[in-house]
N, C-alpha and C. Protein backbone atom coordinates (compact mmCIF):
# COMPACT_ATOMS: atom_id res chain seq x y z
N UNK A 1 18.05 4.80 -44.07
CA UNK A 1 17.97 5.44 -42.77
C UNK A 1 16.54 5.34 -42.26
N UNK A 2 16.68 4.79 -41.12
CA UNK A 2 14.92 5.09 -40.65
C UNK A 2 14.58 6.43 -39.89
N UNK A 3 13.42 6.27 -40.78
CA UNK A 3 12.57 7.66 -39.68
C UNK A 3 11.65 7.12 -38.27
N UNK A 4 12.19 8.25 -37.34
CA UNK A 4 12.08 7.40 -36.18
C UNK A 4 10.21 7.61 -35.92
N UNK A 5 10.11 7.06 -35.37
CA UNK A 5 8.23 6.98 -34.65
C UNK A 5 7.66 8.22 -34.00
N UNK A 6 7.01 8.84 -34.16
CA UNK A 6 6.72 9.90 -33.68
C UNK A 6 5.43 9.99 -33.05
N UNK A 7 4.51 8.95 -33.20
CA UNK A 7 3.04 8.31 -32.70
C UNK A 7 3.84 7.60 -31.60
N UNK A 8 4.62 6.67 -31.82
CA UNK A 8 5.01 6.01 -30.42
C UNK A 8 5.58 6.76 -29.56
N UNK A 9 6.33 7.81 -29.83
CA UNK A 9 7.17 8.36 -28.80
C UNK A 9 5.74 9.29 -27.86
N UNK A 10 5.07 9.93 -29.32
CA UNK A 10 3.91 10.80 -28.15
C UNK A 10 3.39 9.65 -26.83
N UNK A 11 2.90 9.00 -27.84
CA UNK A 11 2.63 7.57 -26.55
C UNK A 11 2.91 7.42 -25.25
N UNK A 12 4.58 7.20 -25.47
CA UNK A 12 5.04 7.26 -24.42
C UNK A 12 5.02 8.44 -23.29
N UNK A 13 5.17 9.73 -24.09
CA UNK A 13 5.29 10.51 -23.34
C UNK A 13 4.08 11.22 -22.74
N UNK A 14 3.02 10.48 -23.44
CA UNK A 14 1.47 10.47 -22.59
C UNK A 14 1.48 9.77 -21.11
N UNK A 15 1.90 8.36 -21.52
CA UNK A 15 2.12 7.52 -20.58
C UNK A 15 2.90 8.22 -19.50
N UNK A 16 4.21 8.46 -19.20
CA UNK A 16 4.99 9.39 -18.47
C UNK A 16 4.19 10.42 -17.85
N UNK A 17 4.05 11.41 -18.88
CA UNK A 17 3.27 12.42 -17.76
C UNK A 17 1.97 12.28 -17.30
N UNK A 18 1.25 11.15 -17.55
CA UNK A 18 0.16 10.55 -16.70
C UNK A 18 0.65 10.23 -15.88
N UNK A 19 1.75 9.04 -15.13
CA UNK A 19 2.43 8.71 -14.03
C UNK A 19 2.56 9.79 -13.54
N UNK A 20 3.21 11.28 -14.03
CA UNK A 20 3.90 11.89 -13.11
C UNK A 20 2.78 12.83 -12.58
N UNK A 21 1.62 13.02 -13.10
CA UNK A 21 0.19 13.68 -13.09
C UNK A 21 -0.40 12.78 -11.77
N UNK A 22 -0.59 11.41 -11.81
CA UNK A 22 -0.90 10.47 -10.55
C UNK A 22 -0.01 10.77 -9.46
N UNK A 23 1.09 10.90 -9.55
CA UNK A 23 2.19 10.95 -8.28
C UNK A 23 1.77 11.95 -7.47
N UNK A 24 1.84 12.90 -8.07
CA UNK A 24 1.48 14.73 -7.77
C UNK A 24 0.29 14.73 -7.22
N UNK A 25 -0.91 13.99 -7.74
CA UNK A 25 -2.33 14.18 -7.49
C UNK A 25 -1.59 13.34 -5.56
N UNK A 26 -1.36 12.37 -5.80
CA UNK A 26 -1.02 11.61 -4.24
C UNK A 26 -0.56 12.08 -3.52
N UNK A 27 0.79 12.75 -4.01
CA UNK A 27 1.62 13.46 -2.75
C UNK A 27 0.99 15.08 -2.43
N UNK A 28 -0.12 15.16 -3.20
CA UNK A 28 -0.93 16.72 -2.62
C UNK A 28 -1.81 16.21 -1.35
N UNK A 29 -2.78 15.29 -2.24
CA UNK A 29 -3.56 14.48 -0.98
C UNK A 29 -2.57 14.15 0.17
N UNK A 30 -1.12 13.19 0.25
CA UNK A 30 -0.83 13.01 1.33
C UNK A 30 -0.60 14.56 1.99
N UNK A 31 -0.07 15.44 1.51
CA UNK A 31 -0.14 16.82 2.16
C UNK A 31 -1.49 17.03 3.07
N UNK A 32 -2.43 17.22 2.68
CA UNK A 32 -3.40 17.66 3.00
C UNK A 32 -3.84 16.80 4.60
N UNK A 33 -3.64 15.02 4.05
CA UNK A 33 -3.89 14.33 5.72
C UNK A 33 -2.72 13.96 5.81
N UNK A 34 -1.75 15.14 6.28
CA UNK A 34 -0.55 14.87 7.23
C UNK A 34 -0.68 14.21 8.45
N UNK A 35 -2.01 14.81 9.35
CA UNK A 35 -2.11 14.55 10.80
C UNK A 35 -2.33 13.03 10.64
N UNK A 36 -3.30 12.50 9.57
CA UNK A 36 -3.54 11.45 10.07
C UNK A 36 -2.81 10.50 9.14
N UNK A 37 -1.50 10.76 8.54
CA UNK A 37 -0.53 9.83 7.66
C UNK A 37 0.04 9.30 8.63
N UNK A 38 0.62 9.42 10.02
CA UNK A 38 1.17 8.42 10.66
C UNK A 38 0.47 7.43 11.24
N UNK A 39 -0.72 7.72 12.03
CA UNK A 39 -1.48 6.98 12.82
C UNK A 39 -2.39 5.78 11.83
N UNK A 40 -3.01 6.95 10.49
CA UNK A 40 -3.26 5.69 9.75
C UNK A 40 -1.98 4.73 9.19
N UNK A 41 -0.91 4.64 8.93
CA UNK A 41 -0.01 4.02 8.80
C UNK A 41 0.01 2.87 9.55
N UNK A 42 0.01 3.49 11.10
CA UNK A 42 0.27 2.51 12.30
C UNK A 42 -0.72 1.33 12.33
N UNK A 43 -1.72 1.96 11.83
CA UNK A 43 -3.05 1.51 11.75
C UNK A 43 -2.95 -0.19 10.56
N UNK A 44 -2.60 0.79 9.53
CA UNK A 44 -2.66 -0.37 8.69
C UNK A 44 -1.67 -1.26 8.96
N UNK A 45 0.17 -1.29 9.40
CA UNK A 45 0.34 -2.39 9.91
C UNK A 45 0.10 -2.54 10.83
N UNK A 46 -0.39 -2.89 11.36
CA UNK A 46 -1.51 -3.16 12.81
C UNK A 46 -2.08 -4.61 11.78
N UNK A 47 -2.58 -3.93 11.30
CA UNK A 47 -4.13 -4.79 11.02
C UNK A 47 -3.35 -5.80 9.72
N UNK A 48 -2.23 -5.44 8.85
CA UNK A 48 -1.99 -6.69 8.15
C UNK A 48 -1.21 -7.51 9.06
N UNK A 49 -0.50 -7.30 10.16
CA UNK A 49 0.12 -8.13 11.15
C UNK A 49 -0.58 -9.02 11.79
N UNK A 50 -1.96 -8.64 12.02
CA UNK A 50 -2.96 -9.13 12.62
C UNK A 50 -3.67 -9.97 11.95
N UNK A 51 -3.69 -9.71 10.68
CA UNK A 51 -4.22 -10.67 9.59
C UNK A 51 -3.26 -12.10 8.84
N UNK A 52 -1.97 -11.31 8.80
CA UNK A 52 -1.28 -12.65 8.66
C UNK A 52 -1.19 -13.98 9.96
N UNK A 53 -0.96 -13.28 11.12
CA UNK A 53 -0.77 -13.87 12.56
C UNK A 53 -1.91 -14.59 12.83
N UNK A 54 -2.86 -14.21 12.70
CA UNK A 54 -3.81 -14.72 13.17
C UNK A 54 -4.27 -16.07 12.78
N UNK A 55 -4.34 -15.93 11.35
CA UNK A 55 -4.32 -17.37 10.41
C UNK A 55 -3.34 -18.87 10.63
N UNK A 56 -2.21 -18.04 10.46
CA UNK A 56 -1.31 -18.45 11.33
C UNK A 56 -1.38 -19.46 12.24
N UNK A 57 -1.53 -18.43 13.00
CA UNK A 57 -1.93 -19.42 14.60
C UNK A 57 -2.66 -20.20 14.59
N UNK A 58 -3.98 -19.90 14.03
CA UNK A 58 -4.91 -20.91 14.21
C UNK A 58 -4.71 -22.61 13.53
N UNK A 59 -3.99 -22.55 12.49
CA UNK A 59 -2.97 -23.18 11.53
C UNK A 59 -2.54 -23.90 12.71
N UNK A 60 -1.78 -23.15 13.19
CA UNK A 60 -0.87 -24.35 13.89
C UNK A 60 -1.75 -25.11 15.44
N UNK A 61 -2.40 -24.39 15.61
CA UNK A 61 -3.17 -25.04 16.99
C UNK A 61 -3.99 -26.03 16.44
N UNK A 62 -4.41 -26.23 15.45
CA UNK A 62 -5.84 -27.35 14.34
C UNK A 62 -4.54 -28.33 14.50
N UNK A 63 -3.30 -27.93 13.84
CA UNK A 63 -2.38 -28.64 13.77
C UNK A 63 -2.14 -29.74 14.21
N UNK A 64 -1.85 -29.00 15.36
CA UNK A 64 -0.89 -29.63 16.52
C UNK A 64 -2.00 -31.11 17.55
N UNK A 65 -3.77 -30.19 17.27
CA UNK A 65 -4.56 -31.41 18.09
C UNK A 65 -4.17 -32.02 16.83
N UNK A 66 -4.23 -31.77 15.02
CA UNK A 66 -4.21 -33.77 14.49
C UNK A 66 -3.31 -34.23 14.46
N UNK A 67 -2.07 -33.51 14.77
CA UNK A 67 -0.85 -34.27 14.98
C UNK A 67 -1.09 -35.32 16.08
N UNK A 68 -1.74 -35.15 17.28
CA UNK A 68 -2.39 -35.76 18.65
C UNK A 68 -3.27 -36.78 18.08
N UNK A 69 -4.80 -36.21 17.36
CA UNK A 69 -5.63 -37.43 16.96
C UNK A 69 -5.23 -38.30 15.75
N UNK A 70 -4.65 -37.61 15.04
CA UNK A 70 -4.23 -38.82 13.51
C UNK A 70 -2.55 -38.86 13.17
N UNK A 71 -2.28 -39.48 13.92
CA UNK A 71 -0.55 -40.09 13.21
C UNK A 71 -0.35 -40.19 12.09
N UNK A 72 0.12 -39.36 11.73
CA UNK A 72 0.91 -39.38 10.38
C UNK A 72 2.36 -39.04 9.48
N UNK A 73 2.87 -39.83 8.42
CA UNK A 73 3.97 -39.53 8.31
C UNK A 73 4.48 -38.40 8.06
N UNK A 74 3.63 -37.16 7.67
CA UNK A 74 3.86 -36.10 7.95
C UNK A 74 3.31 -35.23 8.58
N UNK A 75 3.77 -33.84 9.02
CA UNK A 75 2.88 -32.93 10.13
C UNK A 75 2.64 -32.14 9.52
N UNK A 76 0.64 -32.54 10.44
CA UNK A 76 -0.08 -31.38 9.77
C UNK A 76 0.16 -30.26 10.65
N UNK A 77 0.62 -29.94 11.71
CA UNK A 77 1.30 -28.57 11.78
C UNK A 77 1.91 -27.47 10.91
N UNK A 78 3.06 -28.39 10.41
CA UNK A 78 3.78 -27.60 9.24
C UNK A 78 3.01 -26.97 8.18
N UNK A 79 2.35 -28.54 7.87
CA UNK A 79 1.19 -28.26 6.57
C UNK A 79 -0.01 -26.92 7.38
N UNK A 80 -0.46 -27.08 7.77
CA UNK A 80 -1.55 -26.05 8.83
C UNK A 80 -0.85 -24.79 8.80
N UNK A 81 0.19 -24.50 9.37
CA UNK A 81 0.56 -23.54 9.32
C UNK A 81 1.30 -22.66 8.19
N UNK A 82 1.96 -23.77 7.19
CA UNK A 82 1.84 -22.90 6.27
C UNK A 82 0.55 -22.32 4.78
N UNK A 83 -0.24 -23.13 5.18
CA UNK A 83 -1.93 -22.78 4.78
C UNK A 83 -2.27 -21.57 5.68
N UNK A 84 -2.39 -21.34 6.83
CA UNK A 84 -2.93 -20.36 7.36
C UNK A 84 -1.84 -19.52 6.76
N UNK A 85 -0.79 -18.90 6.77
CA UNK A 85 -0.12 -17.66 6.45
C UNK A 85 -0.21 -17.59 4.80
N UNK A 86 -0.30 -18.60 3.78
CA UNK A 86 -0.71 -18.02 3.05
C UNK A 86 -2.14 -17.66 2.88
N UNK A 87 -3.07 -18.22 3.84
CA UNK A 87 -4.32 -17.21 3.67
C UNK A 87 -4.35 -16.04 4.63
N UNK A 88 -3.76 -15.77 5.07
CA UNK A 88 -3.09 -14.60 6.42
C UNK A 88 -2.69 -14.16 5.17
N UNK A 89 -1.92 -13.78 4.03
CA UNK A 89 -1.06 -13.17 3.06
C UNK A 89 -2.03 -12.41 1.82
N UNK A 90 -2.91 -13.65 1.86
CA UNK A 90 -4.01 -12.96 0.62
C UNK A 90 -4.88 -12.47 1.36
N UNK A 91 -5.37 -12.83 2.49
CA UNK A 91 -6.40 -11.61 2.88
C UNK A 91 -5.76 -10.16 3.33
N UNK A 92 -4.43 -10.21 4.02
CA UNK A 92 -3.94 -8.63 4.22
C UNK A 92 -3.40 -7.70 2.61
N UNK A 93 -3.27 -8.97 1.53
CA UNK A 93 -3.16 -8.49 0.20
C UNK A 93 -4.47 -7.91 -0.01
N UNK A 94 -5.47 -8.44 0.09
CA UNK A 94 -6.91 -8.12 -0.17
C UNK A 94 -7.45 -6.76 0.59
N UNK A 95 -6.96 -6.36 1.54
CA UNK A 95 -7.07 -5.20 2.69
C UNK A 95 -6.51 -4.07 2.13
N UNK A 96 -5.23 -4.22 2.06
CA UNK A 96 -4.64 -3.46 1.35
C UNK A 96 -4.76 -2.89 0.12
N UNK A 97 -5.24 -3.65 -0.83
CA UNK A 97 -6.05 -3.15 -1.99
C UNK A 97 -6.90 -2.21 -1.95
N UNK A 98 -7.52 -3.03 -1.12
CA UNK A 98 -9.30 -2.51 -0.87
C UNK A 98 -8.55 -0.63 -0.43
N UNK A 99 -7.73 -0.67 0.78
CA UNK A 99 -7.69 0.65 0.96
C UNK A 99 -6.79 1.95 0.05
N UNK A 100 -5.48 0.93 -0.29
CA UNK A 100 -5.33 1.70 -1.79
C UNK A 100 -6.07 2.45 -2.50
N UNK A 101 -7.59 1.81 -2.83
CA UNK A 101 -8.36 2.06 -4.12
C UNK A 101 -9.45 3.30 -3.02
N UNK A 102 -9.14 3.14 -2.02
CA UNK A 102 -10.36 4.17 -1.56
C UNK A 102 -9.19 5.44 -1.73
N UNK A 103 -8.04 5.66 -1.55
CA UNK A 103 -7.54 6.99 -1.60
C UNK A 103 -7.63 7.54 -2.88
């Protein structure tokens, strides 16, 4: 018969009520800036919309003149534009972090 773990289970149940110790610590803070939980919200997608889009676009306008100056069998539009949204993706990933870690 085995005897079950009793170091691992504390473990775990360190682990656990640390999560549930972090949750609590967050949802007090969000209590506290109620007023400004929506507007900053609005705020932040605002600004990752703005960060993916933007890249984006510019992607496809570089594009579209070398599609004009250099013929080629494939388009650098497509290619352009999907380079700009994935750097539109890691920089609003990068934003988002950044403000995560300040709360």
């Amino acid at each position: 018969m085995k005897r079950p773990n009793h170091s691992r289970r504390r473990q775990h149940n360190k682990t656990f009520l640390g999560k549930i110790k972090d949750k609590s610590i967050r949802k007090l803070k969000a209590r506290k800036e109620e007023n400004l939980s929506v507007l900053y919200g609005l705020t932040l997608m605002g600004f990752v919309g703005w960060s993916v889009s933007i890249p984006t676009l510019i992607g496809v306008a570089i594009g579209l003149w070398l599609d004009q100056v250099l013929p080629t069998p494939f388009s650098w539009t497509l290619t352009l534009m999907l380079v700009g949204l994935v750097l539109g993706c890691i920089n609003a990933w990068y934003w988002v972090q950044q403000e995560s870690a300040d709360e």
